[in-house]
Structures are given as structure tokens and as C-alpha cells.
Protein backbone atom coordinates (compact mmCIF):
# COMPACT_ATOMS: atom_id res chain seq x y z
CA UNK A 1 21.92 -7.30 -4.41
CA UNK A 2 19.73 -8.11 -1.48
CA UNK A 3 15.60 -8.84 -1.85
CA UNK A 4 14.46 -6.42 0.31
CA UNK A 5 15.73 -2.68 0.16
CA UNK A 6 18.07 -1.55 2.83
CA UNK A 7 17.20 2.29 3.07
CA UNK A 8 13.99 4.74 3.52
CA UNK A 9 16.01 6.62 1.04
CA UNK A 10 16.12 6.34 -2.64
CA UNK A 11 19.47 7.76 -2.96
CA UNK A 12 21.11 5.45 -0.40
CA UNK A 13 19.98 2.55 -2.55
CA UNK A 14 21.61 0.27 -5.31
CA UNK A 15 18.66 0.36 -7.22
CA UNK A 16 16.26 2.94 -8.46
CA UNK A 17 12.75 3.00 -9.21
CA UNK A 18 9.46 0.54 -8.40
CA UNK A 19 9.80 -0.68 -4.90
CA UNK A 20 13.37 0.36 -4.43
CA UNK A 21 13.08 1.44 -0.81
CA UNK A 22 11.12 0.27 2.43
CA UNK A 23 9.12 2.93 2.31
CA UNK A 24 7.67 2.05 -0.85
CA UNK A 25 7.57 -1.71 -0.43
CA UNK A 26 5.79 -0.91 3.16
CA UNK A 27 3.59 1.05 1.72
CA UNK A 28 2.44 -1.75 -0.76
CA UNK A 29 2.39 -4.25 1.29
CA UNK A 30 -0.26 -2.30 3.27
CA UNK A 31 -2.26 -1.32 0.56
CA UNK A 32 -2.67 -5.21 -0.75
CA UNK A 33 -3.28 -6.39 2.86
CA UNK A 34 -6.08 -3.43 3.09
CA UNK A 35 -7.72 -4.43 -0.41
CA UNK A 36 -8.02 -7.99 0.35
CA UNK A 37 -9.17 -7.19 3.87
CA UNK A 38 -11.74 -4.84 2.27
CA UNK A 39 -12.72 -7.22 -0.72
CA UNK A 40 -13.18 -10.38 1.85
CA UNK A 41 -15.19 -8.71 4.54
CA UNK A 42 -17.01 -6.05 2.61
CA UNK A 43 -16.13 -3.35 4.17
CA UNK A 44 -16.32 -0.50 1.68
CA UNK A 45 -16.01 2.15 5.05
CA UNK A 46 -12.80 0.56 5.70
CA UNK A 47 -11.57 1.54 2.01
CA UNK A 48 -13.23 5.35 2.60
CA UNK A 49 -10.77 5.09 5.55
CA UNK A 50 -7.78 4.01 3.96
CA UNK A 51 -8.14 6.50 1.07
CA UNK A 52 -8.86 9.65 3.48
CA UNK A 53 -5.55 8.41 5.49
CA UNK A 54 -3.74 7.64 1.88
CA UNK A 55 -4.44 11.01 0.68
CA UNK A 56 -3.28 13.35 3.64
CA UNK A 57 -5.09 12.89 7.05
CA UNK A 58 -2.69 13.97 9.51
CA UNK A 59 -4.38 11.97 11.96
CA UNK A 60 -3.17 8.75 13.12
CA UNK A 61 0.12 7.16 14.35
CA UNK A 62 3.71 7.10 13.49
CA UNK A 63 3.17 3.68 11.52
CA UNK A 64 1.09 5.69 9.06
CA UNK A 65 4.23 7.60 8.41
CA UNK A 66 5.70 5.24 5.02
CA UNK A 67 1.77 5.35 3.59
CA UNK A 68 1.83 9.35 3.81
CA UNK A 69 5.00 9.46 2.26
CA UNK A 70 4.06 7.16 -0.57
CA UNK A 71 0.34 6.95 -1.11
CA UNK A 72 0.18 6.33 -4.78
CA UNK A 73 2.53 2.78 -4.04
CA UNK A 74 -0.15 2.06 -1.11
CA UNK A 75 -3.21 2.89 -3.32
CA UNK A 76 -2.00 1.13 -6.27
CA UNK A 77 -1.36 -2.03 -4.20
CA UNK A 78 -4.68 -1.34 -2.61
CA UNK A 79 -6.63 -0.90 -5.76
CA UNK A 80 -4.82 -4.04 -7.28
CA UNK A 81 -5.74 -6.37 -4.82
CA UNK A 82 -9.39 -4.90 -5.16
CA UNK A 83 -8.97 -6.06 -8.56
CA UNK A 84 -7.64 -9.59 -8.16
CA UNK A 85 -9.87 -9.99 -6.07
CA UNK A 86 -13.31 -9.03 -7.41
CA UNK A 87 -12.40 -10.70 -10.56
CA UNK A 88 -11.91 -14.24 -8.26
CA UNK A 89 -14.90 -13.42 -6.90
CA UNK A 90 -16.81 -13.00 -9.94
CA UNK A 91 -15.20 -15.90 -12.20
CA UNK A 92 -15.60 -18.73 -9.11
């Protein structure tokens, strides 16, 4: 069984599930790269963005398309890396 998922679609997939398709694992990986962009600069406005486009802003491009589909993989990943990293932060 390969690493990464082969399909968009759940049912065209071996597996079933957390992070079974590209869709989901896109959408994670975007919401971790957005948290520890957000966490290391300080940009809270940049969160208030991702959130608004998370939760159903039809504004934006195509590449938004796999974070529409499955916002609660990209703000879990998101909020995560929040996590992680405020509690580095905090016990450095």
C-alpha cells in the first residue's frame, strides 16, 4: 500500500478513514504550514483569514478547492500546530 493516497476520492481508495485521500492530506498539510506560519510571525489576522476561507468563503482560487472540501482536516492541522507550537514557545 503506497504512503501517499492515490485518489481525491474516498471510495477509490484502499484505505478508509484519517488522511485516506489527497484531499484530506492537502488539506492538513496546509493547515500545519498556516499554524506555524501564524505562531512564528504573529500574525493572528492571518489565522482570522484562514478560518473565514476554512469555513466557506467562496472567494479565492482553485487551490483553495481541497481546504473547502475538508476544513475540519485543515483546521485541526491548523489548530495543532498552534498548539505545538505555543507550548515550545512557552517551555523554551
Amino acid at each position: 500500500m503506497p504512503i501517499l493516497p492515490s485518489s481525491s476520492n474516498e471510495s477509490e481508495t484502499e484505505r478508509d478513514g484519517f488522511l485516506s485521500t489527497r484531499r484530506e492530506l492537502h488539506a492538513s498539510v496546509v493547515g500545519l504550514a498556516v499554524g506555524v506560519v501564524t505562531v512564528m510571525t504573529g500574525s493572528w489576522e492571518l489565522a482570522g483569514l484562514f478560518v473565514f476561507a476554512t469555513l466557506g468563503s467562496k472567494l479565492g482560487s482553485k487551490h483553495l478547492t481541497d481546504i473547502r472540501r475538508e476544513p475540519w482536516y485543515a483546521l485541526g492541522a491548523f489548530l495543532a500546530a498552534v498548539a505545538v507550537n505555543t507550548i515550545l514557545a512557552h517551555s523554551l
